[in-house]
C-alpha atoms as a PDB file:
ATOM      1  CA  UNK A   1     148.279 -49.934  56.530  1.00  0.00           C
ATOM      2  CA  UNK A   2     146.294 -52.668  58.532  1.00  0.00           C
ATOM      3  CA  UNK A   3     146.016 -50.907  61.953  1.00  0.00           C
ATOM      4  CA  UNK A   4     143.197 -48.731  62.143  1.00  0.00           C
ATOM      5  CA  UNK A   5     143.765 -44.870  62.400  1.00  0.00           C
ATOM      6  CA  UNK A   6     141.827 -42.889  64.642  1.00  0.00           C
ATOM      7  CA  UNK A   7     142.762 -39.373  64.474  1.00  0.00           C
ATOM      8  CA  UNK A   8     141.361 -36.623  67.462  1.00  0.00           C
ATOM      9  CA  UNK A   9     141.035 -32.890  66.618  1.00  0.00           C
ATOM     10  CA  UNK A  10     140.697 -30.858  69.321  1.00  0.00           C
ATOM     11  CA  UNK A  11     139.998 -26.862  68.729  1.00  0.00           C
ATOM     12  CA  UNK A  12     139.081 -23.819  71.078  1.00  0.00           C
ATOM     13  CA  UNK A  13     135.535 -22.442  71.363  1.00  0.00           C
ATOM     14  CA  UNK A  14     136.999 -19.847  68.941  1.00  0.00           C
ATOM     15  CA  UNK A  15     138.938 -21.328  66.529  1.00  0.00           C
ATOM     16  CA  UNK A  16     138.609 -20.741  63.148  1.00  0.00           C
ATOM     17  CA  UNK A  17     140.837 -23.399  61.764  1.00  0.00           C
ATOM     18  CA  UNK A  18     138.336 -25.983  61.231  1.00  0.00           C
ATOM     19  CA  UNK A  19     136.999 -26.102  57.734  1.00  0.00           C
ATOM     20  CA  UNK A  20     140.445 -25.898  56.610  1.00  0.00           C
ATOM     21  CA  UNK A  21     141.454 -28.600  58.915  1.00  0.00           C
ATOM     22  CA  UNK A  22     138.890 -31.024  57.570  1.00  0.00           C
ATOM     23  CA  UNK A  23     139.494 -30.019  54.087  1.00  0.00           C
ATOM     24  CA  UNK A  24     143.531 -31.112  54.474  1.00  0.00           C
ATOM     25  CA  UNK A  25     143.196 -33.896  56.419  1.00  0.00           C
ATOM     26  CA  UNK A  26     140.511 -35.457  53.976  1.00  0.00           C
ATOM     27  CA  UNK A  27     142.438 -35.127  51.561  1.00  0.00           C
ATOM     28  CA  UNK A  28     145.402 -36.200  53.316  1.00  0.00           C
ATOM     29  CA  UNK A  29     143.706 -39.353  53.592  1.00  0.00           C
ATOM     30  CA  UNK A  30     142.727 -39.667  50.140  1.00  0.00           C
ATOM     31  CA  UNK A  31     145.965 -39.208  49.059  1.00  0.00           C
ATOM     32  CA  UNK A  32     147.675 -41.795  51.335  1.00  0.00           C
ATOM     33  CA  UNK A  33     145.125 -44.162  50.934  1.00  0.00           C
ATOM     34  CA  UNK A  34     144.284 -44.702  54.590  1.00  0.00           C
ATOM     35  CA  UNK A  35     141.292 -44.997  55.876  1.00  0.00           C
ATOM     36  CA  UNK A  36     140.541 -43.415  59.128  1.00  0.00           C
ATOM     37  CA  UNK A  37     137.963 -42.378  62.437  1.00  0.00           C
ATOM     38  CA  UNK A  38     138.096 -38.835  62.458  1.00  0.00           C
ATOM     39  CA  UNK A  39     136.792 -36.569  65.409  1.00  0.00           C
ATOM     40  CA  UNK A  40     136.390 -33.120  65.884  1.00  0.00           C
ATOM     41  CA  UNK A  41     135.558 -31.774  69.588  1.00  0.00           C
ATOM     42  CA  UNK A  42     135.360 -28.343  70.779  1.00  0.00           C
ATOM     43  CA  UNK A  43     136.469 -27.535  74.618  1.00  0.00           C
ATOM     44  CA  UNK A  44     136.379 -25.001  76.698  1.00  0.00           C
ATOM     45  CA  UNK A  45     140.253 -23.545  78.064  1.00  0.00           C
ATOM     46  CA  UNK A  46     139.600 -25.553  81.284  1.00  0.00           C
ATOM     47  CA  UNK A  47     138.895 -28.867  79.233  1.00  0.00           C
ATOM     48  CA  UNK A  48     141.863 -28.494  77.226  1.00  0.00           C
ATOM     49  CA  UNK A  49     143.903 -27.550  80.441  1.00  0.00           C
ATOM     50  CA  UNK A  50     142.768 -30.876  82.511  1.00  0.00           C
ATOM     51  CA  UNK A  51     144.192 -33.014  79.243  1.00  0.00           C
ATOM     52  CA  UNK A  52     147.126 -31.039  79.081  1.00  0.00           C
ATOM     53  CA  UNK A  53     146.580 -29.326  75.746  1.00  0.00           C
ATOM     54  CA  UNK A  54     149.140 -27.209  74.594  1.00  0.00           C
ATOM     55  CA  UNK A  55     147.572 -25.172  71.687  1.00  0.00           C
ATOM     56  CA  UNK A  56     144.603 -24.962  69.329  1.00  0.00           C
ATOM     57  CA  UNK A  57     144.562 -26.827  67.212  1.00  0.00           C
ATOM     58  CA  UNK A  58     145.477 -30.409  68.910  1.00  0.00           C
ATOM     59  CA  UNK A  59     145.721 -33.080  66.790  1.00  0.00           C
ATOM     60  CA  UNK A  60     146.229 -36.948  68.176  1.00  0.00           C
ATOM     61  CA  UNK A  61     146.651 -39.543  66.031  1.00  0.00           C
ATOM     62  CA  UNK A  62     146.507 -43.164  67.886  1.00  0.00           C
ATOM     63  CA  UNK A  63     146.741 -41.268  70.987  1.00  0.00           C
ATOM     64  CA  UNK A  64     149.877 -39.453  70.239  1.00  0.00           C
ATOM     65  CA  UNK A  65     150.525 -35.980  69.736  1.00  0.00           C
ATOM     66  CA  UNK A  66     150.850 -34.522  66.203  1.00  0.00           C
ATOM     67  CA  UNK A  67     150.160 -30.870  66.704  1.00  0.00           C
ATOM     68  CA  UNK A  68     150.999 -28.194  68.301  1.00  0.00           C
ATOM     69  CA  UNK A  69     154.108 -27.339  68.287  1.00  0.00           C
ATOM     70  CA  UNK A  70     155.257 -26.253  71.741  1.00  0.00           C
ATOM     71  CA  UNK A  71     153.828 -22.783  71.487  1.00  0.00           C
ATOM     72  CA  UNK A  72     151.648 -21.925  74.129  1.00  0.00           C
ATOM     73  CA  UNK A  73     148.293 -22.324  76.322  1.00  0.00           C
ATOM     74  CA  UNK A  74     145.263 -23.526  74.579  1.00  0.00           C
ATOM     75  CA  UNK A  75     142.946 -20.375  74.594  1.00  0.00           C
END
């Protein structure tokens, strides 16, 4: 894959999800063979509601929603 992949992981102050998601999508990655700018960011119920978050975890990659499924608010 030439372009580059930037992936976004956005979480609630309270989520717990985050070892586990840095654990998969490593090894995602590895397995794939794809290189790729990974961030993690933690915001507040307000943030998330200003970017139009649906749930916790969000995941972007190249700007376009992965995750959530349509589920519910962010908090």
């Amino acid at each position: 894959m030439s372009e580059r992949v930037k992936i976004e992981v956005y979480m609630n102050m309270s989520c717990t999800s985050e070892p586990k998601l840095r654990e998969n999508i490593a090894k995602a990655l590895e397995l794939e063979g794809v290189e790729a700018e990974v961030i993690y960011k933690r915001l507040s119920a307000e943030e998330a509601e200003k970017l139009g978050f649906k749930g916790s975890p969000t995941i972007l990659i190249n700007g376009e929603e992965l995750q959530p499924l349509p589920m519910g608010n962010f908090t």
